[in-house]
C-alpha atoms as a PDB file:
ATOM      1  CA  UNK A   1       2.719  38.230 -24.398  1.00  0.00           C
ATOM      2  CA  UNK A   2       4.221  36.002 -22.083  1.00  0.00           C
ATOM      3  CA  UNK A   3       0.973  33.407 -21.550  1.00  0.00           C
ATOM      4  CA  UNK A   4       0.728  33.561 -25.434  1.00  0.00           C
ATOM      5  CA  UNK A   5       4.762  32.519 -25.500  1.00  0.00           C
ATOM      6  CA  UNK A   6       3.854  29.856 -22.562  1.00  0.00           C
ATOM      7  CA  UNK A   7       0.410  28.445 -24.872  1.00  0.00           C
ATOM      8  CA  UNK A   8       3.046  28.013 -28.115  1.00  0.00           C
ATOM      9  CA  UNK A   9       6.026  26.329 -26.316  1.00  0.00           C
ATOM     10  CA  UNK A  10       3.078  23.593 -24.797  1.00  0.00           C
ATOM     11  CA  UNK A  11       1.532  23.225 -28.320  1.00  0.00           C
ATOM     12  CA  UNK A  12       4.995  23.108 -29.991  1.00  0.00           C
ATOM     13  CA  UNK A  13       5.574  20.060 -26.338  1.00  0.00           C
ATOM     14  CA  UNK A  14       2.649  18.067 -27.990  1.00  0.00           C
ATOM     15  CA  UNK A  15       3.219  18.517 -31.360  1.00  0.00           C
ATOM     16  CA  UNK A  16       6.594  17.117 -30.407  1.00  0.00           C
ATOM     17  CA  UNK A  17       4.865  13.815 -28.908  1.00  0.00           C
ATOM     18  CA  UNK A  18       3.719  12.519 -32.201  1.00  0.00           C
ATOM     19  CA  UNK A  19       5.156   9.238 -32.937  1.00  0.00           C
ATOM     20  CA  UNK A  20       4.394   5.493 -32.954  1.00  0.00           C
ATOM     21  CA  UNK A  21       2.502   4.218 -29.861  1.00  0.00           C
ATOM     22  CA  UNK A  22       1.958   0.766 -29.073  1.00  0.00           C
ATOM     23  CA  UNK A  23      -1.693   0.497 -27.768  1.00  0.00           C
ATOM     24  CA  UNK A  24      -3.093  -1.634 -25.141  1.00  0.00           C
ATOM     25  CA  UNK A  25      -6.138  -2.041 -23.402  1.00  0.00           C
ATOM     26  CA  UNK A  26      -6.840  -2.214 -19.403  1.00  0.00           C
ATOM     27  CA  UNK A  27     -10.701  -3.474 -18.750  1.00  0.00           C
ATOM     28  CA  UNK A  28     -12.583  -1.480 -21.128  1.00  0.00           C
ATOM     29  CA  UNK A  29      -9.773   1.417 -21.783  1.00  0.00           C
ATOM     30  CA  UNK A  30      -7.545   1.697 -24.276  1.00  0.00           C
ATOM     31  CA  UNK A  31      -3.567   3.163 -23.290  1.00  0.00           C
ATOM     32  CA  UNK A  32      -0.272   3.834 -25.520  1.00  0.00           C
ATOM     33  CA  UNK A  33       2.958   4.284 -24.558  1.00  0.00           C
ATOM     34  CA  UNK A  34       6.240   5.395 -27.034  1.00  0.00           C
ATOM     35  CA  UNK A  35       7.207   2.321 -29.293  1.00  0.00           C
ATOM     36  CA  UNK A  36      10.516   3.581 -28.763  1.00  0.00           C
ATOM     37  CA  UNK A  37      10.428   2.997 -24.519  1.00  0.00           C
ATOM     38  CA  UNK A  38       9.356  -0.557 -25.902  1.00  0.00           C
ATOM     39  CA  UNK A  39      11.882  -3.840 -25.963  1.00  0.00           C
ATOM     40  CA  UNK A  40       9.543  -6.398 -26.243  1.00  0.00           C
ATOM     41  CA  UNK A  41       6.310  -8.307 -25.944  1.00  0.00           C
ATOM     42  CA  UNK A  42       5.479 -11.366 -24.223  1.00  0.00           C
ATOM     43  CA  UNK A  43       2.371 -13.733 -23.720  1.00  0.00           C
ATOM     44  CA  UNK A  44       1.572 -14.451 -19.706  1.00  0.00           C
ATOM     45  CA  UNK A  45       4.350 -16.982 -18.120  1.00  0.00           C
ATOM     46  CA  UNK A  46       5.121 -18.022 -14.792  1.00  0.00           C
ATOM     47  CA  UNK A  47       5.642 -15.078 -12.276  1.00  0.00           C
ATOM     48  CA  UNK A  48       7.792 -15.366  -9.365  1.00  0.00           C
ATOM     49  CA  UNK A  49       6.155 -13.342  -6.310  1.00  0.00           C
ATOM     50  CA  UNK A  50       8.261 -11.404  -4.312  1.00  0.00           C
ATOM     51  CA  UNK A  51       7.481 -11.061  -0.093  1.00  0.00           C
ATOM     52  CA  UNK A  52       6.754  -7.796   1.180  1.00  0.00           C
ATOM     53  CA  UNK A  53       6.074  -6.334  -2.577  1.00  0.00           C
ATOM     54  CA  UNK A  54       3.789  -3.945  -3.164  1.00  0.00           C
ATOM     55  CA  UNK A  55       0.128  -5.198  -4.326  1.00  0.00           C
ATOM     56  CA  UNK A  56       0.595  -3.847  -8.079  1.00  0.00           C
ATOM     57  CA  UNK A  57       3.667  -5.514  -7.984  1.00  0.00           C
ATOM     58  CA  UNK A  58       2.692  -8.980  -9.270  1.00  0.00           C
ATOM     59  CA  UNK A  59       6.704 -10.522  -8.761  1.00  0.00           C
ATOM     60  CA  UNK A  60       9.872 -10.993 -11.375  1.00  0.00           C
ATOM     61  CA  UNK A  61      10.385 -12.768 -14.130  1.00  0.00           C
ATOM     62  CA  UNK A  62      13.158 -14.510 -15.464  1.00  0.00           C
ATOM     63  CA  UNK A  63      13.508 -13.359 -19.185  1.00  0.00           C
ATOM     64  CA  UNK A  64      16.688 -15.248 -20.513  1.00  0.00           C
ATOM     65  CA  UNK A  65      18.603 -14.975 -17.397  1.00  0.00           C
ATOM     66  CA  UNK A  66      17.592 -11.280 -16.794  1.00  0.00           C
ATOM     67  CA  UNK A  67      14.978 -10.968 -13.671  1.00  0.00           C
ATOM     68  CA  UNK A  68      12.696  -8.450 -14.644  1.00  0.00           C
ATOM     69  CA  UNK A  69       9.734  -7.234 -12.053  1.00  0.00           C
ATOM     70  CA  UNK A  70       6.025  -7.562 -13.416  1.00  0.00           C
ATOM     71  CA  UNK A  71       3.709  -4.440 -12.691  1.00  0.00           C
ATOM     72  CA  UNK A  72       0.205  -5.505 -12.574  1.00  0.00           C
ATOM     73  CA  UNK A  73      -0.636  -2.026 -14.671  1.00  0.00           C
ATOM     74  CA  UNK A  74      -4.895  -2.812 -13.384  1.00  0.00           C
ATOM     75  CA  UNK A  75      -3.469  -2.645  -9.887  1.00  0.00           C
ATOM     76  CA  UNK A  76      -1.193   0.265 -10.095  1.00  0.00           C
ATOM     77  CA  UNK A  77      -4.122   2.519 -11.731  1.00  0.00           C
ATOM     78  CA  UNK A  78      -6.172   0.870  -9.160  1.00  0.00           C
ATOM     79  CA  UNK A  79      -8.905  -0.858 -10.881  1.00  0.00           C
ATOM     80  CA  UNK A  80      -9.649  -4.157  -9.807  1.00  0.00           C
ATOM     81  CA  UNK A  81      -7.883  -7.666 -10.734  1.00  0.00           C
ATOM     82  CA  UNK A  82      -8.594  -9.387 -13.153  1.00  0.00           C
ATOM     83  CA  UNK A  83      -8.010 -13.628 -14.371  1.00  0.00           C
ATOM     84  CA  UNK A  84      -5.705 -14.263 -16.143  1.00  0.00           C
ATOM     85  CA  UNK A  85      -6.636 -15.449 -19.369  1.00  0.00           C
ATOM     86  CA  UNK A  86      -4.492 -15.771 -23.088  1.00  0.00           C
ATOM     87  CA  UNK A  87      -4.974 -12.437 -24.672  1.00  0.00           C
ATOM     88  CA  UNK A  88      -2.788 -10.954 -20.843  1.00  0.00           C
ATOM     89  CA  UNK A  89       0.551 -10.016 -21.832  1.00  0.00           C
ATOM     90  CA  UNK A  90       3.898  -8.446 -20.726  1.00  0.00           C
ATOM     91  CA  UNK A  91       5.409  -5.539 -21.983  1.00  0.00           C
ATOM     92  CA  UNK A  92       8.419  -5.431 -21.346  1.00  0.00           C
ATOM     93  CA  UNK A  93       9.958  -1.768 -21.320  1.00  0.00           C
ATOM     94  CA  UNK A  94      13.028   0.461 -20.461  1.00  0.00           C
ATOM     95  CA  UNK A  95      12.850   3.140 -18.044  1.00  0.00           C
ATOM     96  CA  UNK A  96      14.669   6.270 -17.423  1.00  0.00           C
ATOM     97  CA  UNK A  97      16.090   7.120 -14.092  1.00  0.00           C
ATOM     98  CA  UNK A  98      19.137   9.162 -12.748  1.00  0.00           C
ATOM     99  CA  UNK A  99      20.862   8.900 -16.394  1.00  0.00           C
ATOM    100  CA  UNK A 100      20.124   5.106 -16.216  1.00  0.00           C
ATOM    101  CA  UNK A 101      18.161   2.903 -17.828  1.00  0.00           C
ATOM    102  CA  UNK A 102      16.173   0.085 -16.066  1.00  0.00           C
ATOM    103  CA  UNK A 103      14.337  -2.830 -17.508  1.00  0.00           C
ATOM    104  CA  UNK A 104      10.518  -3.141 -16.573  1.00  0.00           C
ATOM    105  CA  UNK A 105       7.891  -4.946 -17.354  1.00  0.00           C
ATOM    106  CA  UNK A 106       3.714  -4.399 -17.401  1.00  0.00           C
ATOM    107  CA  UNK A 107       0.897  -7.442 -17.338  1.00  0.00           C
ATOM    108  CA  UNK A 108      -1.782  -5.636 -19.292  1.00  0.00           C
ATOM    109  CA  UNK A 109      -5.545  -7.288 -20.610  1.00  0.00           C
ATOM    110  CA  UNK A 110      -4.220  -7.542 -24.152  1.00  0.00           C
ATOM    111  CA  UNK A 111      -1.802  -5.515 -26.505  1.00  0.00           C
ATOM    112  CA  UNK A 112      -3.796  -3.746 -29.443  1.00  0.00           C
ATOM    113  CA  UNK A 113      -2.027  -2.361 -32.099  1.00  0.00           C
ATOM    114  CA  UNK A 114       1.453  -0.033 -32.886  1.00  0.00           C
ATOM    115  CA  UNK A 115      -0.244   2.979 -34.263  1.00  0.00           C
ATOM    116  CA  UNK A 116       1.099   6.475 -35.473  1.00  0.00           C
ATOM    117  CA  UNK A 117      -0.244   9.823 -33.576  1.00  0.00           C
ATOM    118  CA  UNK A 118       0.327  13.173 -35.418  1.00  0.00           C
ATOM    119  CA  UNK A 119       1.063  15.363 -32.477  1.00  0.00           C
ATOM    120  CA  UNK A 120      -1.582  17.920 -33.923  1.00  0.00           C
ATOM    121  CA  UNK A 121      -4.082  14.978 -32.507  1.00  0.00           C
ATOM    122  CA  UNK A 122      -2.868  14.594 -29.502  1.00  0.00           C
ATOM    123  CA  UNK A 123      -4.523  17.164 -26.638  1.00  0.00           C
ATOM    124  CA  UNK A 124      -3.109  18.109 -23.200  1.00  0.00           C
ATOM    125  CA  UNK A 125      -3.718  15.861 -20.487  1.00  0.00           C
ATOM    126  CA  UNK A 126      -6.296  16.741 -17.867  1.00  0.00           C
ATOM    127  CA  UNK A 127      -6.533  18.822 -15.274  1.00  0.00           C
ATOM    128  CA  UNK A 128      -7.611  17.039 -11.828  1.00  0.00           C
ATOM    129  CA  UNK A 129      -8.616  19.873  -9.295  1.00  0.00           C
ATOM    130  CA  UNK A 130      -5.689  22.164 -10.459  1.00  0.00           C
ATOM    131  CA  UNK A 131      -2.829  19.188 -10.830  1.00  0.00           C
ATOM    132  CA  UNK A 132      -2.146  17.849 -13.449  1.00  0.00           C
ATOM    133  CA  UNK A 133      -1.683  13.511 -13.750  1.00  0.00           C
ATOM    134  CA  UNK A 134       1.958  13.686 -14.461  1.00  0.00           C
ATOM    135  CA  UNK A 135       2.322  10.279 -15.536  1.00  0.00           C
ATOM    136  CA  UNK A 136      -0.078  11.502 -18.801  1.00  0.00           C
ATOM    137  CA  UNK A 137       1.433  12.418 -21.766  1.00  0.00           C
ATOM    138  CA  UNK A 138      -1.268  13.492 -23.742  1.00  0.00           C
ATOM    139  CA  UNK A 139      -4.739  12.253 -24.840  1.00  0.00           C
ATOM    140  CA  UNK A 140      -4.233  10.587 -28.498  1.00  0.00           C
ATOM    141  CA  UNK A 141      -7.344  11.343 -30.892  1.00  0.00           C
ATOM    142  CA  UNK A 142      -7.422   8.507 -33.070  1.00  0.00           C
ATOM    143  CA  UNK A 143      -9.850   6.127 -35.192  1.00  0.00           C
ATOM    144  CA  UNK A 144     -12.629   8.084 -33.736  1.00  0.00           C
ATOM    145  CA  UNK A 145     -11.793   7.399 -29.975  1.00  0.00           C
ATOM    146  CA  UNK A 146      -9.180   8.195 -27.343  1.00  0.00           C
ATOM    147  CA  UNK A 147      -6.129   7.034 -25.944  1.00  0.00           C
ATOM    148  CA  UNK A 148      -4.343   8.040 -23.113  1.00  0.00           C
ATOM    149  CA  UNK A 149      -0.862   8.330 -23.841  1.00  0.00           C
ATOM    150  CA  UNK A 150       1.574   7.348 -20.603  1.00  0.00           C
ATOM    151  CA  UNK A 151       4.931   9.004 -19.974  1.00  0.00           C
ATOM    152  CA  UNK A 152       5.857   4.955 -18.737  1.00  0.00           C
ATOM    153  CA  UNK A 153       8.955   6.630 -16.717  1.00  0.00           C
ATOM    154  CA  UNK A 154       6.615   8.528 -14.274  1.00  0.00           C
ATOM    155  CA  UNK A 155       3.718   5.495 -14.277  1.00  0.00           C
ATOM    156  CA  UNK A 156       7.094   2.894 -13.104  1.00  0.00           C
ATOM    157  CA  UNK A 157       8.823   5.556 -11.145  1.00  0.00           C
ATOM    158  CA  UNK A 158       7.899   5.311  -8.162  1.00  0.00           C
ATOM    159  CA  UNK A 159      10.492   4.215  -5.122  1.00  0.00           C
ATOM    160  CA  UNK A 160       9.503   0.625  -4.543  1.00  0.00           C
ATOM    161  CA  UNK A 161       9.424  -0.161  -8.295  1.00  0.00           C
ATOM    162  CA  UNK A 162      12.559   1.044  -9.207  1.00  0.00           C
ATOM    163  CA  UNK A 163      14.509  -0.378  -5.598  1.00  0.00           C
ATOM    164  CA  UNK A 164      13.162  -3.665  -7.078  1.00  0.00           C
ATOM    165  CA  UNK A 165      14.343  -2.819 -10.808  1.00  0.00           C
ATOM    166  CA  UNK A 166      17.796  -2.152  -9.644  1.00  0.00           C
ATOM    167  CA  UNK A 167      18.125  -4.942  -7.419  1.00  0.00           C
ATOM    168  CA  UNK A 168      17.040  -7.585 -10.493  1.00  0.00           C
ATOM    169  CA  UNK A 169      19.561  -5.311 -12.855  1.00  0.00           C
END
């Protein structure tokens, strides 16, 4: 009784993910992350680097007198690096930490689409050798493909990104 209790409270978790996603691609992948985590959207400008930063961190921006650090997303899921080129964006996002709320931002190939998931289409993520990817939502089943959906707090969480998110807040 109790694994059938535990199989219902993880179906009613992902029916509970359905929402809007905005959906962007990385090389030949497509991603979505909650609209709601979302402030805004920017095409590619001048970014600052910062010494001694991690390689996926790309540097800061300077978005109306807020600096906000840029993750090179291709670099933190390590694929390789790509040009630059005019579809590359920034999304700029908030992230949860410690009851606070940070301001982020992501260089990604190109923003797709805002989108609505039912959560009845959106699967567990997968399992990697017993372990699950915590920074995975859920795997979206839409418009006959798939989308993995990132929980953006765990994919930014990580100590150096959010020492250099609180120093620029």
């Amino acid at each position: 009784m109790a694994a059938q209790d535990s199989g219902s409270q993880a179906g009613d978790a992902l029916l509970a993910k359905g929402g809007k996603y905005l959906t962007f691609a990385l090389g030949n992948e497509d991603y979505g992350l909650e609209i709601l985590k979302v402030r805004e959207i920017i095409a590619l400008m001048d970014i600052t680097p910062v010494p001694l930063a991690p390689p996926h961190v790309r540097g800061v921006i300077n978005l109306r007198g807020k600096i906000i650090p840029v993750i090179d997303l291709r670099l933190k899921f390590s694929m390789p690096r790509s040009d630059d080129h005019d579809r590359k964006c920034i999304i700029v996002v908030e992230v949860a930490r410690r009851g606070r709320t940070t301001q982020m931002s992501m260089l990604v190939d190109a923003v797709s689409d805002v989108m609505h998931i039912d959560g009845k289409d959106i699967a567990p993520p997968p399992s990697f050798g017993g372990s699950e990817a915590s920074f995975i939502l859920g795997m979206g089943k839409c418009r006959g493909g798939l989308k993995l959906l990132l929980d953006i707090d765990s994919v930014l969480s990580t100590d150096d990104l959010l020492t250099i998110g609180e120093v620029s807040s």
